[in-house]
PDB file of N, CA and C in Angstrom:
ATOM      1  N   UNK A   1     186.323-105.927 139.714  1.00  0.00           N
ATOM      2  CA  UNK A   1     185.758-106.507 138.525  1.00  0.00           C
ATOM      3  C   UNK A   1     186.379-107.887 138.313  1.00  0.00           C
ATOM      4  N   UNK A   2     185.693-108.930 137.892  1.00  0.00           N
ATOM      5  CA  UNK A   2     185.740-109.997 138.005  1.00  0.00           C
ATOM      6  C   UNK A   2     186.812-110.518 136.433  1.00  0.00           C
ATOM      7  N   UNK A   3     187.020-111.402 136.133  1.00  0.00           N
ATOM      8  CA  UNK A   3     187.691-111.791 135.188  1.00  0.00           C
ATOM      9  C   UNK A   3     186.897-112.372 133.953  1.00  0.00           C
ATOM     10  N   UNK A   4     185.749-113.011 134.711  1.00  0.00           N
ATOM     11  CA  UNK A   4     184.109-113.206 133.273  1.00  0.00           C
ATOM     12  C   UNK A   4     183.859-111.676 133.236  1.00  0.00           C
ATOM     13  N   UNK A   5     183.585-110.882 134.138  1.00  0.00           N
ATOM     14  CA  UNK A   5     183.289-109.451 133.763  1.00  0.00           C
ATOM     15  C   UNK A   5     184.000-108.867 132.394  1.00  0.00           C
ATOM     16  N   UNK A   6     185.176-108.662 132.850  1.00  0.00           N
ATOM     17  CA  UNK A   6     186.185-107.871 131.900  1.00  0.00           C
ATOM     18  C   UNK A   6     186.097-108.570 130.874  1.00  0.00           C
ATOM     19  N   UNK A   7     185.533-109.958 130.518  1.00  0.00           N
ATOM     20  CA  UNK A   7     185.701-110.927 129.223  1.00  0.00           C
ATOM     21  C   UNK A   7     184.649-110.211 128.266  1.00  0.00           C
ATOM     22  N   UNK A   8     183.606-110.157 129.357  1.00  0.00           N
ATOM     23  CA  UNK A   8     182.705-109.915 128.538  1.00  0.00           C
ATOM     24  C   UNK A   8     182.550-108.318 127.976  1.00  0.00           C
ATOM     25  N   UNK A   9     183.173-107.356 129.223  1.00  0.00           N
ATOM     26  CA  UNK A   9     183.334-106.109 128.598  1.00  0.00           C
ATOM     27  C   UNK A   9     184.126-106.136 127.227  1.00  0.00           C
ATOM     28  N   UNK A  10     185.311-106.672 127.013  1.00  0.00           N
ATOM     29  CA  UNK A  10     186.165-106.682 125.726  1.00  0.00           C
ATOM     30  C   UNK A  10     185.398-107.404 124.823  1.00  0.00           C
ATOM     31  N   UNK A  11     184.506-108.162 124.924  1.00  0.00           N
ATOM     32  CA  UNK A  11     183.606-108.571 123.635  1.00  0.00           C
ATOM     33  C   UNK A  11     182.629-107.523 122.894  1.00  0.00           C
ATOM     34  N   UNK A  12     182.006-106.402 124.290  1.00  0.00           N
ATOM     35  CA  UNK A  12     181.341-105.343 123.618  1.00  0.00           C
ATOM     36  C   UNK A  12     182.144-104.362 123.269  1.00  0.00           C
ATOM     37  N   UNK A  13     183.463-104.805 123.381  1.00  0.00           N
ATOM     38  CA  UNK A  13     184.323-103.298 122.956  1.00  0.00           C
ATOM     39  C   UNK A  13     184.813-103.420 121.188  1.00  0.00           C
ATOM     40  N   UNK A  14     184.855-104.706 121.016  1.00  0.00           N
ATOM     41  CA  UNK A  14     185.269-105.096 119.722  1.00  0.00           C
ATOM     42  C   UNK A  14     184.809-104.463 118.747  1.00  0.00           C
ATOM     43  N   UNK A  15     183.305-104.635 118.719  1.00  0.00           N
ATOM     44  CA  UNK A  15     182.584-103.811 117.981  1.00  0.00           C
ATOM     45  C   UNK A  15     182.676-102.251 118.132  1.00  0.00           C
ATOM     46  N   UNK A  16     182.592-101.924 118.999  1.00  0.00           N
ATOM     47  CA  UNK A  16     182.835-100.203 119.682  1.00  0.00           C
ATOM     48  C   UNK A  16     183.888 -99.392 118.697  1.00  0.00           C
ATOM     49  N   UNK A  17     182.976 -97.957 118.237  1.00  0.00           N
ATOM     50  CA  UNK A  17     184.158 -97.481 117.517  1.00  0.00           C
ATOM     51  C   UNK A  17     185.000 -96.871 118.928  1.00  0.00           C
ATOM     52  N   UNK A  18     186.376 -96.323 118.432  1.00  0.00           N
ATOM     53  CA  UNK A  18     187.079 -95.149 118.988  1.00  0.00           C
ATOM     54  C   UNK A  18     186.625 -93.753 119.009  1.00  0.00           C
ATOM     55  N   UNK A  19     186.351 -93.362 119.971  1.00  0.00           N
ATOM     56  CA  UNK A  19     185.395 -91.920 120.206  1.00  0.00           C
ATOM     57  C   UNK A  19     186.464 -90.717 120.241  1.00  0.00           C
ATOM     58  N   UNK A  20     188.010 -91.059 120.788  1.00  0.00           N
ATOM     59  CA  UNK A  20     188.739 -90.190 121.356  1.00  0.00           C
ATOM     60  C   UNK A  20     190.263 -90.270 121.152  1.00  0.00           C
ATOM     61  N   UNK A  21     190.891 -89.625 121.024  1.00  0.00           N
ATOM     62  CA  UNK A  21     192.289 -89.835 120.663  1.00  0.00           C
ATOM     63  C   UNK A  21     193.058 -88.854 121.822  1.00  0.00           C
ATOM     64  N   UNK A  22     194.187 -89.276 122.148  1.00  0.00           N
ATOM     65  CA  UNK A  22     195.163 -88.899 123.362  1.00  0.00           C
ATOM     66  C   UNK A  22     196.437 -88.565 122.410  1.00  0.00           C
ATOM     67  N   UNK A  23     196.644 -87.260 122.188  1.00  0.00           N
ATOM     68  CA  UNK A  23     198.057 -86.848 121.297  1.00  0.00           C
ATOM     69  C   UNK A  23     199.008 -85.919 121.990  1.00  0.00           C
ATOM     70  N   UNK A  24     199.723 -84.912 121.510  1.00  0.00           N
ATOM     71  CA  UNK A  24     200.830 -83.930 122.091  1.00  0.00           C
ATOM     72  C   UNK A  24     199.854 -83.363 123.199  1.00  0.00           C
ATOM     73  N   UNK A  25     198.899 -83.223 123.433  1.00  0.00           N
ATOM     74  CA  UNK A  25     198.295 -82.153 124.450  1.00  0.00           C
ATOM     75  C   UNK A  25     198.169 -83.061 125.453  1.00  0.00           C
ATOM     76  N   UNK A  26     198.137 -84.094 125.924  1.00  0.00           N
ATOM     77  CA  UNK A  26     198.617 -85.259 126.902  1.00  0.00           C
ATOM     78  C   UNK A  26     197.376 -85.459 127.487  1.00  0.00           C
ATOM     79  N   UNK A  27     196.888 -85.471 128.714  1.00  0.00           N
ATOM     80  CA  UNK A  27     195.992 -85.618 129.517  1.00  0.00           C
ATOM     81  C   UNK A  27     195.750 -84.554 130.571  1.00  0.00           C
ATOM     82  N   UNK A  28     194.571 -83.866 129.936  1.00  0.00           N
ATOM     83  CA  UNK A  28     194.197 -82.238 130.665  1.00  0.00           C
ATOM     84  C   UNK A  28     193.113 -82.412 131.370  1.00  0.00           C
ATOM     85  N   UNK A  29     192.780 -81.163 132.024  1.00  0.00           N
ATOM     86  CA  UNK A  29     191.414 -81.203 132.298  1.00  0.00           C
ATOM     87  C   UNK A  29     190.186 -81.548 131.327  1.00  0.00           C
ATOM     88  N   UNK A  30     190.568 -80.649 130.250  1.00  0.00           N
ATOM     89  CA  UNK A  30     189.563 -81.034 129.742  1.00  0.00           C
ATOM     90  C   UNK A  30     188.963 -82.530 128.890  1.00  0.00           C
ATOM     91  N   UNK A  31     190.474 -82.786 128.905  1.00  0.00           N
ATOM     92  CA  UNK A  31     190.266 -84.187 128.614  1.00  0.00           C
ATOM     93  C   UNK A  31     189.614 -85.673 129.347  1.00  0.00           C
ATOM     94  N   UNK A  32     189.651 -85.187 130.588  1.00  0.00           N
ATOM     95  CA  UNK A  32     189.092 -85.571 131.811  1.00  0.00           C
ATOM     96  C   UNK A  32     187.767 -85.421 131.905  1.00  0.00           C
ATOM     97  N   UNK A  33     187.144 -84.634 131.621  1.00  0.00           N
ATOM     98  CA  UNK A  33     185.809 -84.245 131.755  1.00  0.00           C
ATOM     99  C   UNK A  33     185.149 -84.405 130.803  1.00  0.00           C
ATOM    100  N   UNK A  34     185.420 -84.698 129.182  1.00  0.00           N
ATOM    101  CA  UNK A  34     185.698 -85.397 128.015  1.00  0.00           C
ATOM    102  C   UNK A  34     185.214 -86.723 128.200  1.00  0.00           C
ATOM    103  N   UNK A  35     186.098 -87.356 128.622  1.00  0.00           N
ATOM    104  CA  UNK A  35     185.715 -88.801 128.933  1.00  0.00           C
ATOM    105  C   UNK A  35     184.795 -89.187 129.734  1.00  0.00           C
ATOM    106  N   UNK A  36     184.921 -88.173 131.431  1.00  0.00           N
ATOM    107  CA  UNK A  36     184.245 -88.634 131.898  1.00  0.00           C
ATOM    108  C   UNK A  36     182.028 -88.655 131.468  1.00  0.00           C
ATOM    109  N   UNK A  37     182.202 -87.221 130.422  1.00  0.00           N
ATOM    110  CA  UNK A  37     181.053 -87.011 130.356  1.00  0.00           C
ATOM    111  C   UNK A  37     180.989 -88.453 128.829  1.00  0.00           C
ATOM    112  N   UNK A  38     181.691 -89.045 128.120  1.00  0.00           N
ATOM    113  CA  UNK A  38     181.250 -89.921 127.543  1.00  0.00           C
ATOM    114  C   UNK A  38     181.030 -91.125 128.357  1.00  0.00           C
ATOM    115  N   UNK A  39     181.590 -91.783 129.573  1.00  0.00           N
ATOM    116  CA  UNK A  39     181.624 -92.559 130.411  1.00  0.00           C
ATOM    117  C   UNK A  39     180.069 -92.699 130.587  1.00  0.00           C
ATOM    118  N   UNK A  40     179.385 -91.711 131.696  1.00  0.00           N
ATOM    119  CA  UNK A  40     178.034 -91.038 132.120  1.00  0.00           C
ATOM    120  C   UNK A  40     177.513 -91.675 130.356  1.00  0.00           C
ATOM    121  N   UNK A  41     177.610 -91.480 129.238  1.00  0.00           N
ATOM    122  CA  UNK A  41     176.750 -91.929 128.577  1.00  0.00           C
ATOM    123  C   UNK A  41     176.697 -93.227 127.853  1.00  0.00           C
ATOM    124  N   UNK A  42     177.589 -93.585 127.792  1.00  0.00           N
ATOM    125  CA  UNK A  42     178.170 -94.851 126.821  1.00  0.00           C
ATOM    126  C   UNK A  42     178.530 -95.842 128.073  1.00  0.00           C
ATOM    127  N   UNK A  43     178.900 -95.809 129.434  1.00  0.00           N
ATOM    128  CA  UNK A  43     179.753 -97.193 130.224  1.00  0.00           C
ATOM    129  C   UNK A  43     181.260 -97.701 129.277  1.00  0.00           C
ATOM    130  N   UNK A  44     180.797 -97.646 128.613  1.00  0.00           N
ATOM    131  CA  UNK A  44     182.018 -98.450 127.565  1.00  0.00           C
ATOM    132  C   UNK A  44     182.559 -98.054 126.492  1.00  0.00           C
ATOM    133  N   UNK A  45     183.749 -97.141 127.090  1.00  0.00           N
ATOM    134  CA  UNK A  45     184.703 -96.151 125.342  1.00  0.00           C
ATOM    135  C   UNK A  45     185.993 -96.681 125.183  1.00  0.00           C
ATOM    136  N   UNK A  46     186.308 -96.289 123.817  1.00  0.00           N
ATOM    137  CA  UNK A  46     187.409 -97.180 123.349  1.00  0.00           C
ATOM    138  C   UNK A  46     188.049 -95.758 123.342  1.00  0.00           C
ATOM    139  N   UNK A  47     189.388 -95.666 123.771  1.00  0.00           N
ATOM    140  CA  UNK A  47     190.236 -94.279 123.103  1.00  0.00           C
ATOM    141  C   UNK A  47     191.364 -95.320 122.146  1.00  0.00           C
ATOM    142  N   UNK A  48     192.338 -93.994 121.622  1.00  0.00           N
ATOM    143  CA  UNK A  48     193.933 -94.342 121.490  1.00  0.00           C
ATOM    144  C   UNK A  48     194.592 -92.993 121.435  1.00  0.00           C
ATOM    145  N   UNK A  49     195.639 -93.795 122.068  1.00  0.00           N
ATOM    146  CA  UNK A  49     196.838 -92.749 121.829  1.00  0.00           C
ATOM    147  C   UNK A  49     197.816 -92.593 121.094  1.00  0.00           C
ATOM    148  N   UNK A  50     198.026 -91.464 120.775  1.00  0.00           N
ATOM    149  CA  UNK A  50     198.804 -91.602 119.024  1.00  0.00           C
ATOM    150  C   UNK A  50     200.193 -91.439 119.836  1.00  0.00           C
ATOM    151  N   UNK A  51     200.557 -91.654 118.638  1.00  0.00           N
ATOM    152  CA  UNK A  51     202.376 -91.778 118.857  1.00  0.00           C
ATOM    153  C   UNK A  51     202.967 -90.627 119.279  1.00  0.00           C
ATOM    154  N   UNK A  52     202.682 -89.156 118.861  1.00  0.00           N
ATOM    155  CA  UNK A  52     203.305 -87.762 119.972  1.00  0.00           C
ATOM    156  C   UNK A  52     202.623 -87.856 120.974  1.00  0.00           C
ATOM    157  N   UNK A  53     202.040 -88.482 121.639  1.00  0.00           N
ATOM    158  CA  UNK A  53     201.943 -88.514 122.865  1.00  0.00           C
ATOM    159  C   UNK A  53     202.973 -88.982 123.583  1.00  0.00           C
ATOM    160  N   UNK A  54     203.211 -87.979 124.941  1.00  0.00           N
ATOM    161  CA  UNK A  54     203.891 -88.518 125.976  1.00  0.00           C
ATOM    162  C   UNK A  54     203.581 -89.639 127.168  1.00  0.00           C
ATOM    163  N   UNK A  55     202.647 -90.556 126.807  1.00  0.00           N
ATOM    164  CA  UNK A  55     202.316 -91.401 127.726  1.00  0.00           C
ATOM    165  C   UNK A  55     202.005 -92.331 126.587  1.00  0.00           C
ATOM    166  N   UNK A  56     202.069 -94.057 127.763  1.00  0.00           N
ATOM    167  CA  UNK A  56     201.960 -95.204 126.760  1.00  0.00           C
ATOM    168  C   UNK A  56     200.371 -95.074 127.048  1.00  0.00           C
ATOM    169  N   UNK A  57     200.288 -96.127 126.318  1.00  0.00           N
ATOM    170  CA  UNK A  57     198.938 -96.333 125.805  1.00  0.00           C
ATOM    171  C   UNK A  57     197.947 -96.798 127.288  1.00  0.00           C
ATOM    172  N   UNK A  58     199.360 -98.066 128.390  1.00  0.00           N
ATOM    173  CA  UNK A  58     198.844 -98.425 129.178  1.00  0.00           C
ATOM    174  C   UNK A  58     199.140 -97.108 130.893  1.00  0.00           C
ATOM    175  N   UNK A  59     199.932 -96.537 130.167  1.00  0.00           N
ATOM    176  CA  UNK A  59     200.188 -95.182 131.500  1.00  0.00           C
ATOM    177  C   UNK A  59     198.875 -94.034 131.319  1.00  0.00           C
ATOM    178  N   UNK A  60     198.233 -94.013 130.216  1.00  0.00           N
ATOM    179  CA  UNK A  60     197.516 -93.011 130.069  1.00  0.00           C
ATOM    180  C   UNK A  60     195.765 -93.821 130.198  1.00  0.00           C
ATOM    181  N   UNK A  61     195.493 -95.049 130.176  1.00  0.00           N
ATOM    182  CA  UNK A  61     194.320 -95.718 131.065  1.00  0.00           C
ATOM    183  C   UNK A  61     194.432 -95.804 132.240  1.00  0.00           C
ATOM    184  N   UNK A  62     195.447 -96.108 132.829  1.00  0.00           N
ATOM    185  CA  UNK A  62     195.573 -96.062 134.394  1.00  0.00           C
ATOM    186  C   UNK A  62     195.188 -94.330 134.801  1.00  0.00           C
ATOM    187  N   UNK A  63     196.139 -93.733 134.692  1.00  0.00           N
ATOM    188  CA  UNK A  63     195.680 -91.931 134.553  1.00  0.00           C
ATOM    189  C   UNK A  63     193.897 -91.846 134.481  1.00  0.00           C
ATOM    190  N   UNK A  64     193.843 -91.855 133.308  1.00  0.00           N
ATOM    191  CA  UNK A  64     192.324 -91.281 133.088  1.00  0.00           C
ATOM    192  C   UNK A  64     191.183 -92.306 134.002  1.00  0.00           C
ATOM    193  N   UNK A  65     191.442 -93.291 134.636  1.00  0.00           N
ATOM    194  CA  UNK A  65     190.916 -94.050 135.184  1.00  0.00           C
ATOM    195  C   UNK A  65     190.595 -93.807 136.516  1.00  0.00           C
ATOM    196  N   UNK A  66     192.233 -93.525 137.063  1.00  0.00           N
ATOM    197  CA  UNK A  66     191.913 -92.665 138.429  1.00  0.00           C
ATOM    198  C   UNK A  66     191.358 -91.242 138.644  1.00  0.00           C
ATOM    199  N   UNK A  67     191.055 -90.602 137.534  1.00  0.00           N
ATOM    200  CA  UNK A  67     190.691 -89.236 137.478  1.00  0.00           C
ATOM    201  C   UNK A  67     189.054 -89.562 136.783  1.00  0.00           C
ATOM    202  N   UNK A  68     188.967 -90.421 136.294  1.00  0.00           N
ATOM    203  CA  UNK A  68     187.145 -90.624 136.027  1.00  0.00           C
ATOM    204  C   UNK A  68     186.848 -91.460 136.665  1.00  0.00           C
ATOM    205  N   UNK A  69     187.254 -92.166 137.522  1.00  0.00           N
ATOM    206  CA  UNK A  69     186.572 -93.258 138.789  1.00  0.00           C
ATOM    207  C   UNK A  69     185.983 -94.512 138.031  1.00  0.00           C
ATOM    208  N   UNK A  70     186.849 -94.781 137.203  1.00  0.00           N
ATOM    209  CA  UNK A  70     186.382 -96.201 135.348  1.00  0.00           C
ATOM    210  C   UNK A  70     186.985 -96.989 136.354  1.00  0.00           C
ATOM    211  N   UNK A  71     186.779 -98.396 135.384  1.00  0.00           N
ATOM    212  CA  UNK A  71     187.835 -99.154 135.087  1.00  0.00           C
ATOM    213  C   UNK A  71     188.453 -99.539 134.180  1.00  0.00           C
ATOM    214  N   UNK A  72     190.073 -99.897 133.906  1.00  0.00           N
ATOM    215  CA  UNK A  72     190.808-100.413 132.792  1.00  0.00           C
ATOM    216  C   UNK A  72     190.149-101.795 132.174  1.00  0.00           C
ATOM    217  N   UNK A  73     189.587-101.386 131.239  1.00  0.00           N
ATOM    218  CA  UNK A  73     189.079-103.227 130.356  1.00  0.00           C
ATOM    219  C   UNK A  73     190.136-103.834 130.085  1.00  0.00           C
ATOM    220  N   UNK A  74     191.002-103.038 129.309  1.00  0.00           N
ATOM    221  CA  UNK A  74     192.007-103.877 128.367  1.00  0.00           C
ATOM    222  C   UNK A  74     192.883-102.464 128.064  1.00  0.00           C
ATOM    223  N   UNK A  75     194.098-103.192 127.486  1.00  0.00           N
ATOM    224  CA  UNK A  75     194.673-102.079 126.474  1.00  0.00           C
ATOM    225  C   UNK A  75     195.143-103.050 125.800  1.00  0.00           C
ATOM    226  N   UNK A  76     195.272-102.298 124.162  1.00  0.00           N
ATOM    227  CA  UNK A  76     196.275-103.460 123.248  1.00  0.00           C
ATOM    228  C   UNK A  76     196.465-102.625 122.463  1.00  0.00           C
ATOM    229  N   UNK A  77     198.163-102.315 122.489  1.00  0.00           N
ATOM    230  CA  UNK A  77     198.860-101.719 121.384  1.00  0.00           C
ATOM    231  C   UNK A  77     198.707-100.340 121.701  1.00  0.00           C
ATOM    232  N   UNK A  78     198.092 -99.245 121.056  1.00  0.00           N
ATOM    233  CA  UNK A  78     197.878 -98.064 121.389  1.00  0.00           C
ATOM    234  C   UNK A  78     196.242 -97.553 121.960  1.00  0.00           C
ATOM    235  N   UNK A  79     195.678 -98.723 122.062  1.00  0.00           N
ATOM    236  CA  UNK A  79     193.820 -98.627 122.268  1.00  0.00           C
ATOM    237  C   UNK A  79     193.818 -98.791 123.389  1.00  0.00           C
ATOM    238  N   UNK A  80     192.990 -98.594 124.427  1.00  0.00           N
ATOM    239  CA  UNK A  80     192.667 -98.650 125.354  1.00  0.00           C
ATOM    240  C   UNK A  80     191.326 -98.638 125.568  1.00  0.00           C
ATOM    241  N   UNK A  81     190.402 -99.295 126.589  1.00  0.00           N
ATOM    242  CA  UNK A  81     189.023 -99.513 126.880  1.00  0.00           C
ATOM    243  C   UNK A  81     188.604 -99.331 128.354  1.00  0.00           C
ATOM    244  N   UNK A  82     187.893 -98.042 128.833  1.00  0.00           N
ATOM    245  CA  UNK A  82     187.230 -98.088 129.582  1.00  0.00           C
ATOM    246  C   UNK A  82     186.083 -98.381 130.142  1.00  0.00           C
ATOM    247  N   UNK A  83     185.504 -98.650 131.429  1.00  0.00           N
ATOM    248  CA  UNK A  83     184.279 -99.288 131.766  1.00  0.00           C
ATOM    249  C   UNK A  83     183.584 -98.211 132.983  1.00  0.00           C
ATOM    250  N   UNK A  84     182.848 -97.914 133.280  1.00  0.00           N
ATOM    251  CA  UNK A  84     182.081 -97.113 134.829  1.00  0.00           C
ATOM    252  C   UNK A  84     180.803 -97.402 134.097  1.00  0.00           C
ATOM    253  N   UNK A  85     179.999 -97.467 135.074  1.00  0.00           N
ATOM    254  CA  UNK A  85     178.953 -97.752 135.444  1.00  0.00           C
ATOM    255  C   UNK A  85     177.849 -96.509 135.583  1.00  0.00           C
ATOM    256  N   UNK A  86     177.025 -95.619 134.428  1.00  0.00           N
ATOM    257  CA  UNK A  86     176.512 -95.155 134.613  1.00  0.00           C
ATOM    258  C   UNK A  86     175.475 -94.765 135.592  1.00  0.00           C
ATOM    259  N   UNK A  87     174.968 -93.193 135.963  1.00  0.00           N
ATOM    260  CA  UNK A  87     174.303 -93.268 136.983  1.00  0.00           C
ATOM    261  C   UNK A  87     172.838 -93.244 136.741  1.00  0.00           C
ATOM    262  N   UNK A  88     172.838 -92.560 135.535  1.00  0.00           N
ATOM    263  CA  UNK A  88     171.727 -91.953 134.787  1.00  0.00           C
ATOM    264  C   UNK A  88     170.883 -93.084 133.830  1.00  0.00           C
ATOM    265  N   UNK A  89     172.290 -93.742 132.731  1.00  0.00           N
ATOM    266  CA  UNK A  89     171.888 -94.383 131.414  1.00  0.00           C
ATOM    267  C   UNK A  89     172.552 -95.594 131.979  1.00  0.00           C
ATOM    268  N   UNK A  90     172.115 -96.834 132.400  1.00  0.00           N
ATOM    269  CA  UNK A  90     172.688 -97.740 132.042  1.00  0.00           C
ATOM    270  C   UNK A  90     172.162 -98.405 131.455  1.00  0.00           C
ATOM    271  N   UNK A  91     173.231 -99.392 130.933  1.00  0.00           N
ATOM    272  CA  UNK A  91     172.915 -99.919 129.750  1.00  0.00           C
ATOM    273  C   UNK A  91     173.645-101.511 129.283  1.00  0.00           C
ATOM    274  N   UNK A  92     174.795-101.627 130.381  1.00  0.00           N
ATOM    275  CA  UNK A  92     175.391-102.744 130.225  1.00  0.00           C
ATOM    276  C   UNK A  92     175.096-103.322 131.640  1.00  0.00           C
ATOM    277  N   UNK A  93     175.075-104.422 131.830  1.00  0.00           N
ATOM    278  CA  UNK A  93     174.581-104.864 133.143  1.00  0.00           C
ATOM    279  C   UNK A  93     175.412-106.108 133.566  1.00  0.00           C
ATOM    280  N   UNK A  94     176.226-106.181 134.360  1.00  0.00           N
ATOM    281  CA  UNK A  94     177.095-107.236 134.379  1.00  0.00           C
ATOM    282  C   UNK A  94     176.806-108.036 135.568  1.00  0.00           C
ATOM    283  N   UNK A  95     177.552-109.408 135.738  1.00  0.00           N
ATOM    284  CA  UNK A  95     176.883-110.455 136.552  1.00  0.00           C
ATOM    285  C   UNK A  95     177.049-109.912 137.783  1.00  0.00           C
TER     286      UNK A  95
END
């Protein structure tokens, strides 16, 4: 992913609510399959991870990233933004 890419992904994320929160139960299966089935519909989710969580904000996008086949948009602070490319719905279309 390109560096105009990711610019422009974090411009549609701004607006984007937070769909998902990452707390004491860390990163499970089902949390995995969670995302990935919002991924498949949305391309573009915002999580965060709250403070009992055992992972940072930027250890737990890398994680869920390699386990849903995304990419990392951004992280800032405790938010994080993923990107994949639907197979079914797309909807964002990048250069």
């Amino acid at each position: 992913m390109t560096s105009k890419q990711r610019a422009f992904l974090r411009s549609l994320a701004v607006n984007t609510e937070t769909i998902m929160q990452i707390g004491c139960g860390g990163i499970s299966e089902n949390l995995i399959k969670t995302v990935s089935d919002a991924l498949e519909a949305r391309e573009l989710i915002k999580l965060r991870v709250l403070d009992n969580c055992e992972y940072t904000a930027r250890e737990a996008a890398e994680e869920l990233a390699e386990a849903t086949g995304a990419e990392v948009v951004t992280v800032i602070g405790s938010k994080l933004v993923l990107y994949r490319e639907s197979v079914n719905k797309k909807k964002i279309f990048l250069d």
